[in-house]
N, C-alpha and C. Protein backbone atom coordinates (compact mmCIF):
# COMPACT_ATOMS: atom_id res chain seq x y z
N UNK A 1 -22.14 11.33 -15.22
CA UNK A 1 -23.25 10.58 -14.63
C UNK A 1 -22.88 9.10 -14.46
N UNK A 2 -22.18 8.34 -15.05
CA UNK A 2 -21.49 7.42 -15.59
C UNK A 2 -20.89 6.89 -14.05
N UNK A 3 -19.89 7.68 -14.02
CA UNK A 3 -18.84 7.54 -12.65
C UNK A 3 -19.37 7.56 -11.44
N UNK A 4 -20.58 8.27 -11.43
CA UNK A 4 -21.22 8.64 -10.25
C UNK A 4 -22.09 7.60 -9.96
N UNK A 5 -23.37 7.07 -11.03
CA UNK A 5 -23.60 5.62 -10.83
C UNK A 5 -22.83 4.41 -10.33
N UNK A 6 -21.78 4.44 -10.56
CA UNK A 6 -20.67 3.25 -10.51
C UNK A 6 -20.26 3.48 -8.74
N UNK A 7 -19.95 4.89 -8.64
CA UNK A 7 -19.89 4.77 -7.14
C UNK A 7 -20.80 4.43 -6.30
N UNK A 8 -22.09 5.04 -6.37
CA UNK A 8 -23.38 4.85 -5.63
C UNK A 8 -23.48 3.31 -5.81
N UNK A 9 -22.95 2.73 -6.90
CA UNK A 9 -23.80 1.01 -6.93
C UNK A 9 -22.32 0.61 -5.73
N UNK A 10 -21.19 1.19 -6.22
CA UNK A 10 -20.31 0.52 -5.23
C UNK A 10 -20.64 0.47 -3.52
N UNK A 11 -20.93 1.84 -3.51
CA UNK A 11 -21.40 2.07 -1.93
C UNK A 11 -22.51 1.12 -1.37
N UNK A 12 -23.60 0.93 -2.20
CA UNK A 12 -24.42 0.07 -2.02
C UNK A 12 -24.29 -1.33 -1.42
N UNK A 13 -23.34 -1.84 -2.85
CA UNK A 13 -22.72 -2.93 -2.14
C UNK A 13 -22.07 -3.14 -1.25
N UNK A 14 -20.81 -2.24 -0.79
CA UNK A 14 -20.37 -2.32 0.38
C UNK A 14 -21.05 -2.10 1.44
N UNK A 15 -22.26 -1.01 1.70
CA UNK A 15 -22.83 -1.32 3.20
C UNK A 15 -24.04 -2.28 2.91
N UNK A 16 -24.22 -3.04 1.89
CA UNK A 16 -25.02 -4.84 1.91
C UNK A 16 -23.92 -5.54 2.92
N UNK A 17 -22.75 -5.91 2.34
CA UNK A 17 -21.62 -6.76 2.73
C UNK A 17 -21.47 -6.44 4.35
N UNK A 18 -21.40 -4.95 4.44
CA UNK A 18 -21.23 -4.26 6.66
C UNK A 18 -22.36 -4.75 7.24
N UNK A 19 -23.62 -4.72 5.97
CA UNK A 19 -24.85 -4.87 7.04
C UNK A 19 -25.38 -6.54 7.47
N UNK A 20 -24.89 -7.62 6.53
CA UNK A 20 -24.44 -8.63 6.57
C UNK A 20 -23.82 -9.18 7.57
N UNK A 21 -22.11 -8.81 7.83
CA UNK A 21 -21.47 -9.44 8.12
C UNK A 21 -21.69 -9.16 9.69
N UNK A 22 -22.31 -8.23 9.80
CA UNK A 22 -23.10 -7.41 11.23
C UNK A 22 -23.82 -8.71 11.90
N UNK A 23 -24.84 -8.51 10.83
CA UNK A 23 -25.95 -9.68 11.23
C UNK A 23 -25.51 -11.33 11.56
N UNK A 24 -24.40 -11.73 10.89
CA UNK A 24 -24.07 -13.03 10.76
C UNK A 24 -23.39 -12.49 12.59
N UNK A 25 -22.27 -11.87 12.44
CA UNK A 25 -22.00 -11.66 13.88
C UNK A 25 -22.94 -11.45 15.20
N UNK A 26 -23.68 -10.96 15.32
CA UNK A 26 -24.40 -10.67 15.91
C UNK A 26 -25.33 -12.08 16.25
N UNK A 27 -25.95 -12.92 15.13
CA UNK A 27 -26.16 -13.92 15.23
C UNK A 27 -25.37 -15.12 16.11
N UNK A 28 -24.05 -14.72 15.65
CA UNK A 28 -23.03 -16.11 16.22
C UNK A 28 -23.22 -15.44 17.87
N UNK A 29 -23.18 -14.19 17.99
CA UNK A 29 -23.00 -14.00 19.52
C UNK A 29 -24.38 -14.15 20.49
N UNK A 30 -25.63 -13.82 19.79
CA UNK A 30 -26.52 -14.45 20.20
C UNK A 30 -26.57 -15.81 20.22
N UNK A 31 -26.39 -16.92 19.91
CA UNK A 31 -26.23 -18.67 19.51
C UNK A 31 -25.02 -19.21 20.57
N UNK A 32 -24.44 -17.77 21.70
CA UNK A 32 -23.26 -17.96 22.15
C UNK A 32 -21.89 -18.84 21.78
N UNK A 33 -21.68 -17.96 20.38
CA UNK A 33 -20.52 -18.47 19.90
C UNK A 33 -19.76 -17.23 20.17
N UNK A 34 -18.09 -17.51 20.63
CA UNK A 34 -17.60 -16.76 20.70
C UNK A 34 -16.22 -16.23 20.03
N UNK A 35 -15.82 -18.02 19.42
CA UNK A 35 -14.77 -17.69 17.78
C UNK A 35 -15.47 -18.28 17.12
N UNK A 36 -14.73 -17.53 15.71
CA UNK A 36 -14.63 -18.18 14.71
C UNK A 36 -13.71 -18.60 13.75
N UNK A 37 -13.60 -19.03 12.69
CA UNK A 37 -12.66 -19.08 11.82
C UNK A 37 -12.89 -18.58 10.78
N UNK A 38 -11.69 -18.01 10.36
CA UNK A 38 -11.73 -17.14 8.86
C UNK A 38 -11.48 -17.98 7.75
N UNK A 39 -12.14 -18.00 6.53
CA UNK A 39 -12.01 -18.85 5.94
C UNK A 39 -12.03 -17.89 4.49
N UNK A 40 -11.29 -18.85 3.15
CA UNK A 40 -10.93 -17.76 2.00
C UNK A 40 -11.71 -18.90 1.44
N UNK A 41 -11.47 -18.30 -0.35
CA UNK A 41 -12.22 -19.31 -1.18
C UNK A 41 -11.07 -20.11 -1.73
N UNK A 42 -10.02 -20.55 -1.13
CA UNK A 42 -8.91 -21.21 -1.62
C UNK A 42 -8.93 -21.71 -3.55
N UNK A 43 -8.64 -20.64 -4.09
CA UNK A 43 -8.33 -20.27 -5.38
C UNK A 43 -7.27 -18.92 -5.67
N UNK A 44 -6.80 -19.53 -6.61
CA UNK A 44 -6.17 -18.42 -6.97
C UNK A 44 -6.27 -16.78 -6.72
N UNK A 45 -7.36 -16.43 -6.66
CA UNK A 45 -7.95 -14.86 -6.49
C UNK A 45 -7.47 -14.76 -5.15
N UNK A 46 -7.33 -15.34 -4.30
CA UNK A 46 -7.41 -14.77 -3.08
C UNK A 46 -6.15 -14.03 -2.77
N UNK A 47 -6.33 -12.78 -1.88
CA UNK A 47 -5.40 -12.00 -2.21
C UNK A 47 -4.53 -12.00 -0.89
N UNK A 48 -3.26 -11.12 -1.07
CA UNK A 48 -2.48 -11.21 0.09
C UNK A 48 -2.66 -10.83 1.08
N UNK A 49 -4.18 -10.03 1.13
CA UNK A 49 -3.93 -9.77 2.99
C UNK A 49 -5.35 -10.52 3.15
N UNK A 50 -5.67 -11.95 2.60
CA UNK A 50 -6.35 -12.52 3.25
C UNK A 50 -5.95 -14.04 3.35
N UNK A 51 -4.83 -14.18 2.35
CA UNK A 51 -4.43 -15.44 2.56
C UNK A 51 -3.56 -16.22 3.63
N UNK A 52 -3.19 -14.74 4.69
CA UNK A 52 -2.70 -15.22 6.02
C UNK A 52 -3.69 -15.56 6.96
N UNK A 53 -4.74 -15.15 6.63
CA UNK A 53 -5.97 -15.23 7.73
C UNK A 53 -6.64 -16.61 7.51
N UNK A 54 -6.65 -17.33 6.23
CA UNK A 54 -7.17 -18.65 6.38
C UNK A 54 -6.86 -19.41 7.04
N UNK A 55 -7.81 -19.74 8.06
CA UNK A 55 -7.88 -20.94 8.85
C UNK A 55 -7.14 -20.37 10.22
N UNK A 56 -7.13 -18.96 10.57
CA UNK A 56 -7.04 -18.33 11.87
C UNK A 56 -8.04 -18.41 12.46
N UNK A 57 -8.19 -18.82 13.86
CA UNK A 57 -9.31 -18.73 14.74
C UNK A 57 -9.37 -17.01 15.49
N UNK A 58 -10.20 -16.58 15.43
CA UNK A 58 -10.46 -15.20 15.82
C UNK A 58 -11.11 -15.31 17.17
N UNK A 59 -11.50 -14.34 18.38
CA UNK A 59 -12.90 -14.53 18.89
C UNK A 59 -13.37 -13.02 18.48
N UNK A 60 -14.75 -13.53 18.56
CA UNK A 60 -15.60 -12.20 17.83
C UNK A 60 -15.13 -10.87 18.27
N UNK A 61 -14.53 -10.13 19.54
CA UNK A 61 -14.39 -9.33 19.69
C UNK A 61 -12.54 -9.01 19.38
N UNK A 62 -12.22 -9.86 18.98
CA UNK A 62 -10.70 -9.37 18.20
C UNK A 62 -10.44 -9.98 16.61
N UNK A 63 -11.57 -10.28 15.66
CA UNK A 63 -11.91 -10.69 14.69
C UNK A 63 -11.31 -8.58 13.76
N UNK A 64 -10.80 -9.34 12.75
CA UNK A 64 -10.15 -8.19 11.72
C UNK A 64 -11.68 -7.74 10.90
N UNK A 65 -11.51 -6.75 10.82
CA UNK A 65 -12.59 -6.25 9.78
C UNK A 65 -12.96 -7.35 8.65
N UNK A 66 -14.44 -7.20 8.51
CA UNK A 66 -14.57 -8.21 7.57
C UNK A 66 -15.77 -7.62 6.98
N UNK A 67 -16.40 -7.37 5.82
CA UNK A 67 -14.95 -7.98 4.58
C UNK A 67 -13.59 -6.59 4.33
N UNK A 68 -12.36 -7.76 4.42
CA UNK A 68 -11.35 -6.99 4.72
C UNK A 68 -11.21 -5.62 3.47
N UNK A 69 -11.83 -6.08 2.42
CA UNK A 69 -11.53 -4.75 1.08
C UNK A 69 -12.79 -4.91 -0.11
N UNK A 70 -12.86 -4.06 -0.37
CA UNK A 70 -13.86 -4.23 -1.43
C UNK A 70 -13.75 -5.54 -2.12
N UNK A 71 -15.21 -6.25 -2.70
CA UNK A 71 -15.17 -7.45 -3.42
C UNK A 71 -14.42 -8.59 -2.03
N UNK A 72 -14.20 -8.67 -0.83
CA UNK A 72 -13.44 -10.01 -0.15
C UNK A 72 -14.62 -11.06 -0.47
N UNK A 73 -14.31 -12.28 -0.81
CA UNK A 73 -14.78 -13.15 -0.98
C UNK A 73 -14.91 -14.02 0.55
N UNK A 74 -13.80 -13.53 1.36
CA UNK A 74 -14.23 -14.39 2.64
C UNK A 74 -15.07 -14.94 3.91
N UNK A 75 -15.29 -15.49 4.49
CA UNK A 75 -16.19 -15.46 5.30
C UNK A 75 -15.89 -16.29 6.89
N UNK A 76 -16.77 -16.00 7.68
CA UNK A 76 -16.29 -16.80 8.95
C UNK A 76 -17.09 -17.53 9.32
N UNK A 77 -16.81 -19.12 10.12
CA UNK A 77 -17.52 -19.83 10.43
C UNK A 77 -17.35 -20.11 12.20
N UNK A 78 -18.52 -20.66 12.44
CA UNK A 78 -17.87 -20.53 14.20
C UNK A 78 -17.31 -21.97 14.32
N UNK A 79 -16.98 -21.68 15.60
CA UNK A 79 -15.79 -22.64 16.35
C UNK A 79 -16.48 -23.51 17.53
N UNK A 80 -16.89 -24.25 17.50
CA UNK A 80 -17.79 -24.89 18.51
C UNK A 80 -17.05 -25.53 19.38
């Protein structure tokens, strides 16, 4: 029962984070923004397949999955 809680809370969180990062997008493209920039939490934690992406300009429709892995701390800001 244990393991099975732990997944369901995981799943949870991950489609919070899809349903999120949806909305923030969706937002920037309504506000007609059309990049952004990827941005990390420049600390130590940040991991290797996101620390090439800091400070890449994306435009929304060739932007990498986000959040790239369970727990990503990153986020995108637009490009005005």
């Amino acid at each position: 029962l244990d393991i099975a809680t732990r997944y369901i809370a995981r799943q949870l969180e991950q489609t919070a984070d899809d349903v999120t990062i949806s909305a923030i997008i969706n937002g920037f493209r309504d506000s007609g923004v059309t990049e952004v920039e990827w941005v990390t939490m420049h600390d130590e934690r940040v991991c290797e397949e996101c620390e090439p992406r800091d400070g890449q300009i994306y435009t929304l429709d060739k932007l990498p999955p986000l959040p790239a892995h369970f727990h990503c701390r990153c986020f995108i800001v637009p490009v005005i």
